[in-house]
Protein backbone atom coordinates (compact mmCIF):
# COMPACT_ATOMS: atom_id res chain seq x y z
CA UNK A 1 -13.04 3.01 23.67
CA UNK A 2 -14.72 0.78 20.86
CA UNK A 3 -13.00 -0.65 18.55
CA UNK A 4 -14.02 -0.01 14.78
CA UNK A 5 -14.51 -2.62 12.75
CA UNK A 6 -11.36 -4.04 10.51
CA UNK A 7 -10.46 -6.66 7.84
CA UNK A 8 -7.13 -8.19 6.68
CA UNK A 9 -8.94 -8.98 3.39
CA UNK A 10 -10.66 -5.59 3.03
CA UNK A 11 -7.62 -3.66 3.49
CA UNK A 12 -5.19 -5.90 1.30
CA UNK A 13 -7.76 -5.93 -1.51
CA UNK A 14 -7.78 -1.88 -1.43
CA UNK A 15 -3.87 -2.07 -1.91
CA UNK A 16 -4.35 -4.58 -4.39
CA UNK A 17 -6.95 -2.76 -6.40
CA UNK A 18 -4.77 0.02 -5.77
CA UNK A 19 -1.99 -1.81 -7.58
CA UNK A 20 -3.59 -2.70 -10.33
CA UNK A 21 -5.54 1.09 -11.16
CA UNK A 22 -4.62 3.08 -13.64
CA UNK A 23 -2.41 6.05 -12.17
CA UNK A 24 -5.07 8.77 -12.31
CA UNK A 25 -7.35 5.81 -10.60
CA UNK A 26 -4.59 5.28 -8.01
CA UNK A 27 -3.68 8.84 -7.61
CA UNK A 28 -7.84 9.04 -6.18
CA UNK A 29 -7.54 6.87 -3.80
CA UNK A 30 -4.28 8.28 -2.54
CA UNK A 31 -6.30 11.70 -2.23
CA UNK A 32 -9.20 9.54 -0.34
CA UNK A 33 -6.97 7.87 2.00
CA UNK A 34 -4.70 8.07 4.67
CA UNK A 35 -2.25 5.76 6.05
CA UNK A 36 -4.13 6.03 9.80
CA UNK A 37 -7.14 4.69 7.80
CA UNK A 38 -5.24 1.44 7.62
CA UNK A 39 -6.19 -1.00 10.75
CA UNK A 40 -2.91 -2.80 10.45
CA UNK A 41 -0.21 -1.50 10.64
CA UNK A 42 1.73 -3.13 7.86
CA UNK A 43 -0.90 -1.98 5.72
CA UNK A 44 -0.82 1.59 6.25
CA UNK A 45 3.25 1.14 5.59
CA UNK A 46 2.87 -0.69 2.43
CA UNK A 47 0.59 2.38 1.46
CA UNK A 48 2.99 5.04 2.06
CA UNK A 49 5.26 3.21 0.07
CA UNK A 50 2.98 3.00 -2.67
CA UNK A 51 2.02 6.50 -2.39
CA UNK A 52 5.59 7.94 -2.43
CA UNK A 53 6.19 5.69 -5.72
CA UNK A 54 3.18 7.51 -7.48
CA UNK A 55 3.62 10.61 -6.38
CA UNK A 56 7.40 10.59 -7.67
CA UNK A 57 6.12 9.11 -10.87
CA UNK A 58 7.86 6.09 -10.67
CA UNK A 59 6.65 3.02 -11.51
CA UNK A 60 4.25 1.03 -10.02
CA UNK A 61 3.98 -2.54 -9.93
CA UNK A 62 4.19 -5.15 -7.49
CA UNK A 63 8.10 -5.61 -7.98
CA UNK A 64 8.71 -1.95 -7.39
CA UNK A 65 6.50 -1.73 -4.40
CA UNK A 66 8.09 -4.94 -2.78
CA UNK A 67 11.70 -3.39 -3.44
CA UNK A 68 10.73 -0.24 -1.81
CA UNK A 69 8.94 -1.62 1.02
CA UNK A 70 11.82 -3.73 1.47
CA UNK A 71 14.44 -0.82 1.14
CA UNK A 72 12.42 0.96 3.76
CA UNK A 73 12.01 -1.98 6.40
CA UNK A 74 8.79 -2.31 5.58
CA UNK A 75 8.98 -6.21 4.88
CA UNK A 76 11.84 -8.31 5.60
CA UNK A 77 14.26 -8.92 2.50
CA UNK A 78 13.74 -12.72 2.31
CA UNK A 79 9.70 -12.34 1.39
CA UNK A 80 8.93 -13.56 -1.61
CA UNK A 81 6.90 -13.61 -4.31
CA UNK A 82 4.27 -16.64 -5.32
């Protein structure tokens, strides 16, 4: 089977841009995208968790995200922030 094409930077900059949309902007790209559209694995996590914080109308920064992710196993506790 070939292997499609994949980026580390392509994929964190979606969650980043993601992160830093507007919620009706964010709430599109939840509707556009699945986790299984996410090469790495990590990165398909870290978008569930963002898409469960939106979709409960919490909300969303990069604090909140990390605490969930981290609540959820996603990332270990002792990451931190630069």
């Amino acid at each position: 089977m070939r292997q499609l094409p994949h980026s580390t930077e392509a994929e964190a900059s979606v969650l980043g841009a993601m992160l830093l949309a507007d919620r009706a902007s964010a709430e599109r790209g939840l509707d556009a995208l699945t986790p299984d559209d996410f090469h790495f694995e990590v990165n398909g996590q870290l978008f569930e968790v963002f898409e469960r914080l939106v979709r409960s109308g919490s909300a969303v920064d990069l604090v909140t995200v990390l605490d969930a992710a981290r609540a959820g196993g996603v990332v270990q506790a002792d990451v931190m922030l630069d």
